[in-house]
Protein backbone atom coordinates (compact mmCIF):
# COMPACT_ATOMS: atom_id res chain seq x y z
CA UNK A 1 67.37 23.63 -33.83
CA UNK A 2 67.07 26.43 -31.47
CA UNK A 3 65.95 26.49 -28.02
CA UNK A 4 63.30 28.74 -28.83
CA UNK A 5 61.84 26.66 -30.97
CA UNK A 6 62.58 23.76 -28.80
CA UNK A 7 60.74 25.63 -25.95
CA UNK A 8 58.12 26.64 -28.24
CA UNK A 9 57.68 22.99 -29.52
CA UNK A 10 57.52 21.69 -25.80
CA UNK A 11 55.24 24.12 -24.82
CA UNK A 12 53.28 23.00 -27.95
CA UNK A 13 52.67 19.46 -26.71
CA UNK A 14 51.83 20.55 -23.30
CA UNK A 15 49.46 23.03 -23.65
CA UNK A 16 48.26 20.02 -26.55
CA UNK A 17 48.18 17.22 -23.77
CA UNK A 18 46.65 19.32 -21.08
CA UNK A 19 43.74 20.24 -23.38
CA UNK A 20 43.58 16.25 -24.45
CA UNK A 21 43.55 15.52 -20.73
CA UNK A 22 40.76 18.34 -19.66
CA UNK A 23 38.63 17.33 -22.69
CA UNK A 24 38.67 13.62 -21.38
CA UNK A 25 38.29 14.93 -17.61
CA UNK A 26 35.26 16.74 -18.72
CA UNK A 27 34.12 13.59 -20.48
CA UNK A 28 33.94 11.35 -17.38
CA UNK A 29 32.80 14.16 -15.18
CA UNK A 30 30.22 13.96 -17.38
CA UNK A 31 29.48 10.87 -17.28
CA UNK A 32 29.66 10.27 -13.60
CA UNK A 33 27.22 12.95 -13.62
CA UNK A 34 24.53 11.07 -15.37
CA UNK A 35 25.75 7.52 -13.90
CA UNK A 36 23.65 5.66 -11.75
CA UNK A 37 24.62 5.32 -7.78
CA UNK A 38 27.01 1.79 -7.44
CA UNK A 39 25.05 -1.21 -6.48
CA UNK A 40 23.52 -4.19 -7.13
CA UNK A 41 19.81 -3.40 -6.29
CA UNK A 42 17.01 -0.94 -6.62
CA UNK A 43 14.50 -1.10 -3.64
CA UNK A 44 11.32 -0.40 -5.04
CA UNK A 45 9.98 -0.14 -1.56
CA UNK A 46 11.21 1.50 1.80
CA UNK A 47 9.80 3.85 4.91
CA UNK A 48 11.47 6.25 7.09
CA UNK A 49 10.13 7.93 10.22
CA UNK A 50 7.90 5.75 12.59
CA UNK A 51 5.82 3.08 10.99
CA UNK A 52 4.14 1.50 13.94
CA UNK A 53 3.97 1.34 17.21
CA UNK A 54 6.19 -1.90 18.12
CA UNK A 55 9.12 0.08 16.11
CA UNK A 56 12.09 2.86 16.25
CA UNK A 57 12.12 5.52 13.53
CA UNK A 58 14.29 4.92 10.75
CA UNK A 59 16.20 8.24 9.68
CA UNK A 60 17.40 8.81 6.02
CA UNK A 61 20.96 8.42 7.08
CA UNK A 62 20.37 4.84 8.59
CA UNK A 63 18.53 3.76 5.69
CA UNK A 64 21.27 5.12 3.35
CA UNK A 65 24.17 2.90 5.74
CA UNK A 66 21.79 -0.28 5.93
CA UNK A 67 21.69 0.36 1.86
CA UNK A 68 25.72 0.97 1.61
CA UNK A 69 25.98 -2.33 3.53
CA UNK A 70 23.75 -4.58 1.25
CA UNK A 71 25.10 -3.16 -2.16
CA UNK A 72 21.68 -0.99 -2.72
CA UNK A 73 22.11 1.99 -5.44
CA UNK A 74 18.63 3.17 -4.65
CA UNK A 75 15.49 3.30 -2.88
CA UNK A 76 12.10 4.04 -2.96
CA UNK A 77 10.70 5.89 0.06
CA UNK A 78 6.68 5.88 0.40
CA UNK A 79 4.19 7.75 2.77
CA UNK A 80 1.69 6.13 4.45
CA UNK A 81 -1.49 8.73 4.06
CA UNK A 82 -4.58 5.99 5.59
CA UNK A 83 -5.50 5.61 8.80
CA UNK A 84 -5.45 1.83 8.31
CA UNK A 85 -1.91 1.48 6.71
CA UNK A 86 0.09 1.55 9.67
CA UNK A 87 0.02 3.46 13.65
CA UNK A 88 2.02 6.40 12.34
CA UNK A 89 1.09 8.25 9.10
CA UNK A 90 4.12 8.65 7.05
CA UNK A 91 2.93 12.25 5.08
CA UNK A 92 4.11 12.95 1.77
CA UNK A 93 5.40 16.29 2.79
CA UNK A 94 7.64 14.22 5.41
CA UNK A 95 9.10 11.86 2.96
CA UNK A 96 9.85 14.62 0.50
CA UNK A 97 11.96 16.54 3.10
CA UNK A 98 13.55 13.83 4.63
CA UNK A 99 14.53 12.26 0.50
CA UNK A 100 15.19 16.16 -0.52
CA UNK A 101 19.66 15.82 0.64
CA UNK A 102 20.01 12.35 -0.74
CA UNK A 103 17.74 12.32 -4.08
CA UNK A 104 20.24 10.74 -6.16
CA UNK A 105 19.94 7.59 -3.69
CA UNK A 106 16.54 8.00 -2.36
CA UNK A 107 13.19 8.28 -4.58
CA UNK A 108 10.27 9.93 -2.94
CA UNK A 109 6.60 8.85 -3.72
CA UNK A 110 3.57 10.75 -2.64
CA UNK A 111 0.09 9.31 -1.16
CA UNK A 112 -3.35 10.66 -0.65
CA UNK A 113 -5.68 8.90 1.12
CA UNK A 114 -9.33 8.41 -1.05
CA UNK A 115 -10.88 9.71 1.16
CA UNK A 116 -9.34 13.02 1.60
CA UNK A 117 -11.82 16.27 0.65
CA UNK A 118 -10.63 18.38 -2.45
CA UNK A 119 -12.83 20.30 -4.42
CA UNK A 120 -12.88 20.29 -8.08
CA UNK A 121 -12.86 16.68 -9.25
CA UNK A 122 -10.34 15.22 -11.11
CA UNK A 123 -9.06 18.06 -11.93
CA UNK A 124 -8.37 19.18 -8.33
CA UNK A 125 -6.74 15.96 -7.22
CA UNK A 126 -4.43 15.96 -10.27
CA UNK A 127 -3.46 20.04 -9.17
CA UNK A 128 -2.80 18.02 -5.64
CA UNK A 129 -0.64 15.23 -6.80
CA UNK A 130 1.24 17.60 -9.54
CA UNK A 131 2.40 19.59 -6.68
CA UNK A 132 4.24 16.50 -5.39
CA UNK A 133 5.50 15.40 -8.68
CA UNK A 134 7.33 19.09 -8.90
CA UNK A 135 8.33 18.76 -5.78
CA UNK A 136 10.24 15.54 -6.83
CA UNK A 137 7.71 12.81 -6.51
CA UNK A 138 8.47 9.78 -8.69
CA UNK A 139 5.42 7.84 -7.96
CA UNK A 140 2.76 7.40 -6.16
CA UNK A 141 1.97 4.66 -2.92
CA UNK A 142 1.90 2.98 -0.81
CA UNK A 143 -1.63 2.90 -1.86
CA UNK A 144 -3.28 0.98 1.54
CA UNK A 145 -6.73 2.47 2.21
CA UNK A 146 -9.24 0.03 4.17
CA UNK A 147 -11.79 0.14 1.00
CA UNK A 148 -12.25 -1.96 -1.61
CA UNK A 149 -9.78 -1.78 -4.57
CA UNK A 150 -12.28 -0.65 -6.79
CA UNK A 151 -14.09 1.84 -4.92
CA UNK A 152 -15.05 5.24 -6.80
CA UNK A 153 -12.71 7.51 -4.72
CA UNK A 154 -9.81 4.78 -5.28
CA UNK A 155 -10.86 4.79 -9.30
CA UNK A 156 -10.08 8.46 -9.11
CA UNK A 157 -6.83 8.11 -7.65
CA UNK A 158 -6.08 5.26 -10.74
CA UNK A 159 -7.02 8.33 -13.39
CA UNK A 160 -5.49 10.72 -12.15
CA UNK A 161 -2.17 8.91 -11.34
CA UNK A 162 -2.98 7.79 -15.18
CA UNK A 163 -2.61 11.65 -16.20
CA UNK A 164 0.34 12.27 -14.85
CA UNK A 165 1.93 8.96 -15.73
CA UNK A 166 2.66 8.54 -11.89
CA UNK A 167 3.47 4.36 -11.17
CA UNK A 168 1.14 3.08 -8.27
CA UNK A 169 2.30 0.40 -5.64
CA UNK A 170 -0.69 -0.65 -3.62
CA UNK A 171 -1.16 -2.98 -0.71
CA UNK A 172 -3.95 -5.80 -1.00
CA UNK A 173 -4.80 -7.74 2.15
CA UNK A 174 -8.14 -8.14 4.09
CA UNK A 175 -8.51 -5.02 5.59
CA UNK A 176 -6.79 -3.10 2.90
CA UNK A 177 -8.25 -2.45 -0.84
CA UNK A 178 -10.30 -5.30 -0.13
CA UNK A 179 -10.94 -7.63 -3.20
CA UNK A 180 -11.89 -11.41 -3.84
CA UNK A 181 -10.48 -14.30 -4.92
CA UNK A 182 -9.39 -13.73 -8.41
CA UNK A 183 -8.65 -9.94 -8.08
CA UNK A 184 -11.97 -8.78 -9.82
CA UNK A 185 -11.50 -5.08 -8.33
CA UNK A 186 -8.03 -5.08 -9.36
CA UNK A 187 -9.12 -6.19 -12.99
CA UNK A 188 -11.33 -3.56 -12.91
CA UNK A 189 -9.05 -0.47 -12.29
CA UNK A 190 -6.41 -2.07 -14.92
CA UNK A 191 -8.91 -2.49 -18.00
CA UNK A 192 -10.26 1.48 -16.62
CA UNK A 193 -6.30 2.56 -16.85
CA UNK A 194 -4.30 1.58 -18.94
CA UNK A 195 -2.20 4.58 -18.79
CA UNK A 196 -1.70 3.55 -14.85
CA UNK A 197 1.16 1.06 -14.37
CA UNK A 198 0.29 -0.41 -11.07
CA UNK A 199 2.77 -2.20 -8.49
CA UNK A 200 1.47 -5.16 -6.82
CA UNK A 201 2.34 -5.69 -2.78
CA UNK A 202 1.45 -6.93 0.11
CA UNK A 203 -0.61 -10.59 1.21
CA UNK A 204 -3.60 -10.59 -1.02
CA UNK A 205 -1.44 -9.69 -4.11
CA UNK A 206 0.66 -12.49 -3.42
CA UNK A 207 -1.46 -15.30 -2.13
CA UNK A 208 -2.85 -14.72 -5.49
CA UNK A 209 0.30 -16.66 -6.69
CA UNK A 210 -1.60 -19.69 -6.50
CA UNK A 211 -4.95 -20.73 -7.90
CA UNK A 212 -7.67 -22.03 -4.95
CA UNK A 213 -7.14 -19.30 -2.20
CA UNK A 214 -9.30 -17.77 -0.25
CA UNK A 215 -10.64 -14.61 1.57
CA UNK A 216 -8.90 -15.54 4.49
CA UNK A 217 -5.83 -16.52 2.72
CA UNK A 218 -5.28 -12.42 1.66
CA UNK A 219 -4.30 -11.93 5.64
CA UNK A 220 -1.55 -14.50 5.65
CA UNK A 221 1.58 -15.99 4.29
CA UNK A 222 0.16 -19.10 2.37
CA UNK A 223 2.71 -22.54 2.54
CA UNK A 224 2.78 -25.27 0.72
CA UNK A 225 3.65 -25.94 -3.23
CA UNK A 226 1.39 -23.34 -5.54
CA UNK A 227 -1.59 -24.33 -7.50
CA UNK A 228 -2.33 -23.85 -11.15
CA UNK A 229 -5.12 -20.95 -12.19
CA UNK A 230 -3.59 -18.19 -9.59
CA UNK A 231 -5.06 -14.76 -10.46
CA UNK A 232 -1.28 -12.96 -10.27
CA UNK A 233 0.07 -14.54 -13.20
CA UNK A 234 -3.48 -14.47 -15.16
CA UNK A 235 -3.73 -10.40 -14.39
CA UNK A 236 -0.02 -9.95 -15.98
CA UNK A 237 -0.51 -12.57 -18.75
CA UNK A 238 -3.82 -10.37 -20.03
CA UNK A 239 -2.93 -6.60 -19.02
CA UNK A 240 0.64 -5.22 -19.57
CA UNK A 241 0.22 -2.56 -16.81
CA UNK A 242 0.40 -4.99 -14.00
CA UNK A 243 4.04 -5.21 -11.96
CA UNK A 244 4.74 -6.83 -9.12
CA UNK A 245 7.24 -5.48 -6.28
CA UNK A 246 9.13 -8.62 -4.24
CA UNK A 247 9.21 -6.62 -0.83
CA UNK A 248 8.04 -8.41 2.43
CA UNK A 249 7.30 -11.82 3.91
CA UNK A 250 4.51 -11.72 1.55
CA UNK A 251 6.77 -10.82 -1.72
CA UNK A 252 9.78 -13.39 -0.25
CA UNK A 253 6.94 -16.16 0.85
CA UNK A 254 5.34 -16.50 -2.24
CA UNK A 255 8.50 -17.41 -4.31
CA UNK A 256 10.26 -19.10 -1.14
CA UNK A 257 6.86 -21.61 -0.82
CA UNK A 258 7.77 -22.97 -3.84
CA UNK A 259 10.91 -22.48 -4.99
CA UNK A 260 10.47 -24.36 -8.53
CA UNK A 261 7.39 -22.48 -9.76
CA UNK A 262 8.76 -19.17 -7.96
CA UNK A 263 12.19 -19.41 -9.95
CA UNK A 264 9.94 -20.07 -13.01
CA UNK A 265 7.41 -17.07 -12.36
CA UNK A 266 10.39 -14.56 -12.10
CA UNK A 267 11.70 -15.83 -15.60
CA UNK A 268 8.21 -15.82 -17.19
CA UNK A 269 7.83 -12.42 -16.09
CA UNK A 270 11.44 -11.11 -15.93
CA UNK A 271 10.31 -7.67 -17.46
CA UNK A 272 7.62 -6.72 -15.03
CA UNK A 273 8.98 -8.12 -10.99
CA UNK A 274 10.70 -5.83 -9.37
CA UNK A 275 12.69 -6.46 -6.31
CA UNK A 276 11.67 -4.94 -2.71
CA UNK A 277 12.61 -5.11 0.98
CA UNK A 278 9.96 -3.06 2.87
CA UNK A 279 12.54 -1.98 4.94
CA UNK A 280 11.22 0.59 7.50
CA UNK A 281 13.44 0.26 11.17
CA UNK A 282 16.48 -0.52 12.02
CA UNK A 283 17.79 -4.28 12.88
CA UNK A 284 14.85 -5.54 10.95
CA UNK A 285 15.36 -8.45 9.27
CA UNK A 286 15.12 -9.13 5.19
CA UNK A 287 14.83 -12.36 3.79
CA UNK A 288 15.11 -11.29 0.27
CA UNK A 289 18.67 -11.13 0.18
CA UNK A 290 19.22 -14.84 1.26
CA UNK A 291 16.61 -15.71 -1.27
CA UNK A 292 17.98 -14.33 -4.25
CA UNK A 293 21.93 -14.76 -3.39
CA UNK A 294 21.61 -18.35 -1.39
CA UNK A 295 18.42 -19.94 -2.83
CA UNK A 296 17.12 -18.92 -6.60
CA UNK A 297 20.03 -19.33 -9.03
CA UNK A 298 18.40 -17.03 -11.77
CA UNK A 299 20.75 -16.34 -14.89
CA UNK A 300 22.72 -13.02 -14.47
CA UNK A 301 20.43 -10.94 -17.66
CA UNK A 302 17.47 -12.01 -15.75
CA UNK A 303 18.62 -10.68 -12.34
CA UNK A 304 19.80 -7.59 -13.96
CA UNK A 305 15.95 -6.66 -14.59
CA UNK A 306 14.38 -7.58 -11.92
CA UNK A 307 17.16 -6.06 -9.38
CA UNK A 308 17.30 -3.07 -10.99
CA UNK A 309 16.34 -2.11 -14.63
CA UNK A 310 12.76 -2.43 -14.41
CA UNK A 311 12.62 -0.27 -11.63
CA UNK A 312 14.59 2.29 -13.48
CA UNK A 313 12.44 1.84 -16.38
CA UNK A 314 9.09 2.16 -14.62
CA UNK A 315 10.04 5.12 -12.78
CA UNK A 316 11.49 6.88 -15.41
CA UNK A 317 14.60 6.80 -14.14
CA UNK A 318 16.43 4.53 -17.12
């Protein structure tokens, strides 16, 4: 054998391996390009800037370090657009620039309040929110006007969100999308949209755990063990549209009350509870983590769902 073809054969296999190695290079660059962030958890629902008065605005870099340091992949970051949903609005334009360096972590939604003017019905309120969703909007919320759930300006929100297959997290208490005991408003807009998957928050969603509330109940944090007949678990049994997102006292409260039928209600309805801090300043406290990695001993296919997959599913992300 010659050295030129020993050279030759050499070079052979090299120029063979290098291609083998850029071919699987390429591969996993790939791959890491369409991989989701590392982390246990998907936060369905988060703030930055100033939410109220008795807080410190929360900047996207703080929010992405408080994530790093509690093994979050992503977040969802919501405006506030009513008067009544906190003492700062939180505008959509705000939450998209803020969200627009970091949108691999952070998922912008986009809010308008009801009762905003626009001209040209539906049609001009879907030209509104489509502007958003181009803009990057994955969904829309924190729905929190102080009107009732069902109220005409509200239903329009529900269709339109409907027509652009945009998910909608709203806050029930009692001063915000008022309803009644049993949900009847909230009944209402689900039969109306189907095509609407709506995310359930705040007090009034989740008193409605239990059967035998009342009014004054959708202001608080209900104790005590749950009752049969609550209106939550009868709204998700009958209309497949209906989520709920774990965020809050209220979210963390209503399983924590009753740890039994709360470990019970997230297996019944693994496919459709997504998990939630309401994170929104620094320092604040979360009690969801203790609750799901100290308390609730949920099997690991079940966690998997409601810490992260149905999020990604909902929003389109999966």
């Amino acid at each position: 054998m010659t050295n030129t073809n020993l050279l030759s054969r050499r070079a052979f296999h090299s120029t063979a391996l290098a291609g083998i190695a850029a071919a699987n290079l390429s591969s996993l660059m790939a791959e890491d390009k369409n991989a989701f962030p590392k982390g246990t958890y998907v936060d369905m629902h988060t703030h930055l800037g100033q939410t109220w008065n008795t807080t410190v605005p929360l900047t996207a870099e703080e929010l992405l370090r408080w994530m790093d340091a509690h093994s979050i992949a992503q977040a969802v970051v919501l405006p506030l657009s009513s008067p009544e949903s906190s003492s700062y609005l939180i505008t959509t334009d705000f939450v998209l620039a803020q969200t627009a360096p970091f949108r691999d972590r952070l998922i912008p939604f986009c809010s308008i309040d009801p009762r905003t003017s626009y001209s040209g019905g539906r049609k001009g309120l879907v030209e509104m929110l489509k502007k958003y969703v181009d803009a990057g909007a994955k969904g829309f919320g924190e729905h929190k006007p102080g009107i009732a759930f069902d109220d005409p300006r509200s239903m329009e929100i529900y269709a339109a969100c409907a027509e652009l297959k945009l998910p909608l997290l709203f806050h029930i208490d009692n001063q915000r999308n008022l309803d009644k005991p049993g949900l009847p408003g909230l009944a209402k807009a689900l039969e109306a949209n189907p095509g609407c998957n709506f995310i359930g928050h705040g007090p009034g969603w989740w008193a409605s755990i239990s059967g035998g509330i009342s009014e004054a109940d959708f202001g608080g944090y209900p104790k005590g063990k749950v009752a049969p007949g609550g209106a939550m678990d009868a709204l998700m049994e009958k209309y497949p549209n209906i989520y709920a997102d774990l965020s809050a006292g209220s979210g963390a409260g209503a399983i924590s009350r009753d740890l039994d039928f709360g470990r019970e209600f997230l297996i019944r309805r693994q496919d459709r509870i997504m998990f939630g801090t309401d994170f929104l300043a620094p320092k604040q406290g979360v009690p969801q983590f203790e609750l799901f990695e100290q308390q609730l001993k949920l099997p690991a296919e079940v966690q998997a769902k409601i810490f992260r997959d149905n999020a990604r599913r909902v929003l389109g992300l999966a």
